[in-house]
N, C-alpha and C. Protein backbone atom coordinates (compact mmCIF):
# COMPACT_ATOMS: atom_id res chain seq x y z
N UNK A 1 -6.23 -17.38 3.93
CA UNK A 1 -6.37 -16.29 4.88
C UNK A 1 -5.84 -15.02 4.24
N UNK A 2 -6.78 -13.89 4.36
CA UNK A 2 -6.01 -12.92 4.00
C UNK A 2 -6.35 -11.54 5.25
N UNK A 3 -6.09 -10.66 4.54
CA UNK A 3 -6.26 -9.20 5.42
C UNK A 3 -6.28 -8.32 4.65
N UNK A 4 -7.12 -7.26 5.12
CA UNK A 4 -7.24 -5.52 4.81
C UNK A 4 -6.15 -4.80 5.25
N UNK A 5 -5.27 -4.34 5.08
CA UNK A 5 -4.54 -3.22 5.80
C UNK A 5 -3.90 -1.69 5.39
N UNK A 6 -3.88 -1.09 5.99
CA UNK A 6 -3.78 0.31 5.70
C UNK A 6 -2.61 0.69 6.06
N UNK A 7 -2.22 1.66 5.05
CA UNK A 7 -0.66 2.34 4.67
C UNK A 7 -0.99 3.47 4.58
N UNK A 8 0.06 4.20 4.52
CA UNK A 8 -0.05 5.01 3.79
C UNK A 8 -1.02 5.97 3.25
N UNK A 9 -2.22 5.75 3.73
CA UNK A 9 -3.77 6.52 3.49
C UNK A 9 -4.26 5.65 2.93
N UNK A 10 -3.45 4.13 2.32
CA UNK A 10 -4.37 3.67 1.72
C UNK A 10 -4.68 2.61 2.42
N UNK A 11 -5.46 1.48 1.06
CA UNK A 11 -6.18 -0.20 2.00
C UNK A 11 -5.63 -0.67 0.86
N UNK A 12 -4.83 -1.64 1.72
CA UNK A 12 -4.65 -3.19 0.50
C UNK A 12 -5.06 -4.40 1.15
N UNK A 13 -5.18 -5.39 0.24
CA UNK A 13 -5.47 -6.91 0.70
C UNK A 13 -4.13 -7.80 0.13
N UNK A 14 -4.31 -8.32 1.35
CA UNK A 14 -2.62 -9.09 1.34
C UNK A 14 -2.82 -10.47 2.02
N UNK A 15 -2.28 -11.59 1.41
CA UNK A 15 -2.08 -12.80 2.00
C UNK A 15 -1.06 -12.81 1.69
N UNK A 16 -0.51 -14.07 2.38
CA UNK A 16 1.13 -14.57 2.68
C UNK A 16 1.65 -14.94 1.30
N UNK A 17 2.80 -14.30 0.73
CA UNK A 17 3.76 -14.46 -0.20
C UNK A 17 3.27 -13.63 -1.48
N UNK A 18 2.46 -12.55 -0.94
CA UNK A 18 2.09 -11.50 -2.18
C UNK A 18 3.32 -10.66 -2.07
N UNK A 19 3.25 -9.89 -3.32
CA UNK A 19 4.23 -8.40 -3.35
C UNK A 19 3.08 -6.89 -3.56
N UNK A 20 3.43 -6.60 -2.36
CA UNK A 20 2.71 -5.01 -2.30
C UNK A 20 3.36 -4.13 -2.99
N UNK A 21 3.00 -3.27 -3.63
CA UNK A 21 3.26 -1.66 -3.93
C UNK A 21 2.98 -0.89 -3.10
N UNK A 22 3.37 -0.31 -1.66
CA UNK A 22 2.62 0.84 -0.79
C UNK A 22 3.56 2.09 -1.10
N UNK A 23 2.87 2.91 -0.61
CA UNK A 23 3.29 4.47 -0.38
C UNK A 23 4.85 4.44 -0.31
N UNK A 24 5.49 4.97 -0.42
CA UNK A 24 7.45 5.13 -0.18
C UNK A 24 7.49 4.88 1.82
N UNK A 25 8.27 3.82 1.42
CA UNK A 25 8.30 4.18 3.15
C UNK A 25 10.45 4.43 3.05
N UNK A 26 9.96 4.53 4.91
CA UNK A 26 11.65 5.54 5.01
C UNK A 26 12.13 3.61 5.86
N UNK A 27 12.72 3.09 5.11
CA UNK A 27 13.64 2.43 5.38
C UNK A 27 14.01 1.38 4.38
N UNK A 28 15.54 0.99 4.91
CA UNK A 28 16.09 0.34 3.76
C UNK A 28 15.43 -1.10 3.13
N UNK A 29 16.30 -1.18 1.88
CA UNK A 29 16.20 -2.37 1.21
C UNK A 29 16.60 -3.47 2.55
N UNK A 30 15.66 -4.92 2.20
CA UNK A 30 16.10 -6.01 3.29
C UNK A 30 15.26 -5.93 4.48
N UNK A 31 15.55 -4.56 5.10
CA UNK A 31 14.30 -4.55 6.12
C UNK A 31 13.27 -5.16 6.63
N UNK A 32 12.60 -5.58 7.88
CA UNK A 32 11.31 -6.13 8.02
C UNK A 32 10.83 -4.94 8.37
N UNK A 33 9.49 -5.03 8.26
CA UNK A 33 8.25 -3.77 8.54
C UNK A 33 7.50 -4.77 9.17
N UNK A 34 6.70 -4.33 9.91
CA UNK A 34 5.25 -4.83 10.52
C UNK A 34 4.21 -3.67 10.40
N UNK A 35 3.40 -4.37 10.13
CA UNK A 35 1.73 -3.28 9.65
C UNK A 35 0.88 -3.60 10.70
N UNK A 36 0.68 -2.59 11.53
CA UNK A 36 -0.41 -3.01 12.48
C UNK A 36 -2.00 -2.81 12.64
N UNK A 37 -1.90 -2.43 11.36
CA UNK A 37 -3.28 -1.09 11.28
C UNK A 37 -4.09 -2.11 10.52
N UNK A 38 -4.92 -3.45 11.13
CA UNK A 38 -5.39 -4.07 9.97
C UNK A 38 -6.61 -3.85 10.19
N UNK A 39 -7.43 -3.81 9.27
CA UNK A 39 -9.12 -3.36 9.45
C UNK A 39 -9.95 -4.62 9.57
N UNK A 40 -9.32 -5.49 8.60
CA UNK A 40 -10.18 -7.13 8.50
C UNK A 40 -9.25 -8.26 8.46
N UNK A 41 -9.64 -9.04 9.09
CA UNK A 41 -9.33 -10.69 8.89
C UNK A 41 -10.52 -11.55 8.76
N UNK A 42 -9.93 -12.18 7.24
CA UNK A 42 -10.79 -13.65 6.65
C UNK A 42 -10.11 -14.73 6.83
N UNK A 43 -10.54 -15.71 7.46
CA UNK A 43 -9.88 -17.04 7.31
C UNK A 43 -10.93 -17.76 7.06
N UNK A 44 -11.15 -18.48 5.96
CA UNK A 44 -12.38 -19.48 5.29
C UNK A 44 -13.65 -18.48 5.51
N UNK A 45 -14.77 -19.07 6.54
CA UNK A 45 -15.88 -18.73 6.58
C UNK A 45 -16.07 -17.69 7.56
N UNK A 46 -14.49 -17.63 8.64
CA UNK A 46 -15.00 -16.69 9.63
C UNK A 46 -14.18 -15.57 8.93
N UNK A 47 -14.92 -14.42 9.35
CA UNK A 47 -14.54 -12.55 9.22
C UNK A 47 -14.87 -11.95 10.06
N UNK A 48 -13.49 -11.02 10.63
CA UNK A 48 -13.16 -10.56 11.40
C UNK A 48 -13.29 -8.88 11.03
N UNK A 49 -13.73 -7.77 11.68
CA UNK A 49 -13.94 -6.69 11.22
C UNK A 49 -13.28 -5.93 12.33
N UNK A 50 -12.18 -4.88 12.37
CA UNK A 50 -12.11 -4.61 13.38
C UNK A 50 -13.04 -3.14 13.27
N UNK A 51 -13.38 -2.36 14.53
CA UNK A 51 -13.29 -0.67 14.98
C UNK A 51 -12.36 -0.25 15.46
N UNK A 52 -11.72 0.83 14.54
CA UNK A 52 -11.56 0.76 13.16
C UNK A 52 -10.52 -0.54 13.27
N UNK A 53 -9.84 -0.58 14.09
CA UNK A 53 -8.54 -2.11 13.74
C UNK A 53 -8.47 -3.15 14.61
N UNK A 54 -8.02 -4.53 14.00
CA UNK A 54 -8.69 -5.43 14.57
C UNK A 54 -6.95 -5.52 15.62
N UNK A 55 -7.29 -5.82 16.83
CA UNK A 55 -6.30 -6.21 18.25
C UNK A 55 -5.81 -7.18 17.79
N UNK A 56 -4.77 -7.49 18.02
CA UNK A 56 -3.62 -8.45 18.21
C UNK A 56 -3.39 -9.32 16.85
N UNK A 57 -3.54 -8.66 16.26
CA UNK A 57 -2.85 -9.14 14.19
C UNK A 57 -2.41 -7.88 13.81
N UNK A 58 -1.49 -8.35 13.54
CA UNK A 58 0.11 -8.08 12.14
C UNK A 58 0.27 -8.24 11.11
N UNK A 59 0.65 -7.65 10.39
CA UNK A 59 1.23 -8.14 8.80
C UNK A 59 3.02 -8.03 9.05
N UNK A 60 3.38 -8.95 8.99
CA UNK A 60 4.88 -9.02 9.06
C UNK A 60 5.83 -9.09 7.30
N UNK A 61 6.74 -7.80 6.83
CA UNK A 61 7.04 -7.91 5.17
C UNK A 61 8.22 -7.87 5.15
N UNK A 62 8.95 -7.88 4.48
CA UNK A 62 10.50 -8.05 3.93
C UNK A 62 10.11 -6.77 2.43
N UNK A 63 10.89 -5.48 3.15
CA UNK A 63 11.04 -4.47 1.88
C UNK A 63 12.14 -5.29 0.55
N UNK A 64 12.08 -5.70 -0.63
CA UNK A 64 12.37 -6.04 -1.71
C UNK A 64 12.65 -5.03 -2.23
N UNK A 65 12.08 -3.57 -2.52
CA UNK A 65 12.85 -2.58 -3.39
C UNK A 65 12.21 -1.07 -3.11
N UNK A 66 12.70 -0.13 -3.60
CA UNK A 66 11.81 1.38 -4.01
C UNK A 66 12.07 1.96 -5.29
N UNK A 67 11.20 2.73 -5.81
CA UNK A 67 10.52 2.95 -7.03
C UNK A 67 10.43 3.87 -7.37
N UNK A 68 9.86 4.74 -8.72
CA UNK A 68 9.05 5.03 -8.72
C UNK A 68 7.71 4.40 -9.90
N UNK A 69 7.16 5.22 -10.20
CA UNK A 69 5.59 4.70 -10.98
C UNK A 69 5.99 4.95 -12.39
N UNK A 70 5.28 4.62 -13.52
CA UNK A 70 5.59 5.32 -14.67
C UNK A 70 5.12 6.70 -14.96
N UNK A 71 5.45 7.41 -15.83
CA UNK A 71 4.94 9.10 -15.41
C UNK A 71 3.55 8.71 -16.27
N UNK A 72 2.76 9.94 -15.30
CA UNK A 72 1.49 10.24 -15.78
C UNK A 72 1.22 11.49 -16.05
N UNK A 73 0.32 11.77 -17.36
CA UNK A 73 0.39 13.52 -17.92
C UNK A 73 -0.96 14.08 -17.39
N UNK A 74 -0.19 15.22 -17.19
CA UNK A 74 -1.71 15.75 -16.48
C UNK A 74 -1.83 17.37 -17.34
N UNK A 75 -2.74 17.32 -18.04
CA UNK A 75 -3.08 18.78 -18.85
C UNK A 75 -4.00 19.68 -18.83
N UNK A 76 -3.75 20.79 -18.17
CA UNK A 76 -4.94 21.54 -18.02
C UNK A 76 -5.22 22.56 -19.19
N UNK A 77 -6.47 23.11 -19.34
CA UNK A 77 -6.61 23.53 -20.76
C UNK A 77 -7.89 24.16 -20.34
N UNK A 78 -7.96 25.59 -20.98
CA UNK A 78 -9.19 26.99 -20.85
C UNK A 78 -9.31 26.94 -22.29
N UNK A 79 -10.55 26.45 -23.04
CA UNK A 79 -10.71 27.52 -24.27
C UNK A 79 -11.14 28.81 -24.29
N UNK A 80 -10.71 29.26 -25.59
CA UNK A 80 -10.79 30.36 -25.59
C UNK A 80 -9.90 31.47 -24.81
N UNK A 81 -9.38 30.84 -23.77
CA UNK A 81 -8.12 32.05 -22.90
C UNK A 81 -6.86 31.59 -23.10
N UNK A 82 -6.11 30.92 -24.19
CA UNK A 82 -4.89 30.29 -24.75
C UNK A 82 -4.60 30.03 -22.99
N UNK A 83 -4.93 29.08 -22.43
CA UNK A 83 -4.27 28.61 -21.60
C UNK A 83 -4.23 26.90 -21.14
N UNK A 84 -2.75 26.79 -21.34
CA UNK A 84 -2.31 25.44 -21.39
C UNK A 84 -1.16 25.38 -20.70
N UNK A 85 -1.19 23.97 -19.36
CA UNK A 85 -0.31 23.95 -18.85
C UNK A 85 -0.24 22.24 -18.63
N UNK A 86 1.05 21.94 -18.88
CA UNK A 86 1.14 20.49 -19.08
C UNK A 86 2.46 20.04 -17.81
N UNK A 87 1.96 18.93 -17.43
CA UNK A 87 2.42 18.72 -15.95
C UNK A 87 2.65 17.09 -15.45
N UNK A 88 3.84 16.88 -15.06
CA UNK A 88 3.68 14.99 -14.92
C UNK A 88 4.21 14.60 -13.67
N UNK A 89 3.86 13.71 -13.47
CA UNK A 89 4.30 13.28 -11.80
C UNK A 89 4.58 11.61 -12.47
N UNK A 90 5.55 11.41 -11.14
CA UNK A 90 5.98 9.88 -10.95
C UNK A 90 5.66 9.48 -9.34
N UNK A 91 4.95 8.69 -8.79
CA UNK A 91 5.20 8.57 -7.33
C UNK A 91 5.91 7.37 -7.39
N UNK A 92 6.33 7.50 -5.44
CA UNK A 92 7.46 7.12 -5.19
C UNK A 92 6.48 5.61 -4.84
N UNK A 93 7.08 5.07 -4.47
CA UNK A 93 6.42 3.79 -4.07
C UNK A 93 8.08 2.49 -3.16
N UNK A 94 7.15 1.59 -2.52
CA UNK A 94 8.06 0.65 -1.74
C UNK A 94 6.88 -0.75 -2.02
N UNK A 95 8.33 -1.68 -2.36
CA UNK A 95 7.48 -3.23 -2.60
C UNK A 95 7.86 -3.72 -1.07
N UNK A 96 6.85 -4.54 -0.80
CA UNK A 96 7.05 -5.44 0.15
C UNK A 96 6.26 -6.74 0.18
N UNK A 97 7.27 -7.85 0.27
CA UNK A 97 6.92 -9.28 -0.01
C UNK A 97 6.59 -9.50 1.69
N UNK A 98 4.90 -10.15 1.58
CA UNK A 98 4.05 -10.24 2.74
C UNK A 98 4.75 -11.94 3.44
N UNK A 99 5.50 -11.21 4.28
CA UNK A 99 6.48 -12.99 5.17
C UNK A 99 5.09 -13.54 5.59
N UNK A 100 4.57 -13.06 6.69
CA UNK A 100 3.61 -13.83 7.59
C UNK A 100 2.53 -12.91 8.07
N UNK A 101 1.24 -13.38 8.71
CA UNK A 101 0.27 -13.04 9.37
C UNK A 101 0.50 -13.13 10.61
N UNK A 102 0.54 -12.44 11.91
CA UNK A 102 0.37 -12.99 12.81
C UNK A 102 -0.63 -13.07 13.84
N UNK A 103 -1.20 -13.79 14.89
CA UNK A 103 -2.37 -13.51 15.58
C UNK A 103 -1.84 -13.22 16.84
């Protein structure tokens, strides 16, 4: 069984005892979170689609840590007008180990 669910702007797919990377969230290490925003449920042959989210399923997680990413370079560059500007970001990020599904 797994699920679609949305964070953060984004969509991940998660079954029970994965580790997510989502967006930074605001609470501590240890924590449970619940995700309510799920778009799909698969279990074997049946699929579940919600508009836009499917009623009465959860993703239930245990936050494990926060982060950030490794840096990434970002360089912008004009020929001919000597212009160069070099620029790096790290995002923040939160793991969370997926406890349970619920219905």
């Amino acid at each position: 069984m797994y699920v679609i669910v949305e964070t953060g702007g984004k969509q991940y797919r998660a079954s029970q005892g994965d580790v997510l990377r989502v967006e930074k969230m605001d609470a501590p290490v240890g924590d449970t979170v619940v995700l309510d925003k799920v778009l799909m449920v698969a279990d074997n042959d049946e699929v579940q689609v919600g508009t836009p989210y499917v009623a009465d399923i959860s993703l239930s997680g245990k936050i494990l840590s926060h982060g950030r990413e490794k840096k990434i370079s970002v360089f912008h560059y004009k020929r001919k007008k000597n212009i160069r500007r070099f620029q790096g970001h790290r995002q923040y990020y939160t793991e969370i180990l997926v406890e349970g599904i619920s219905r």
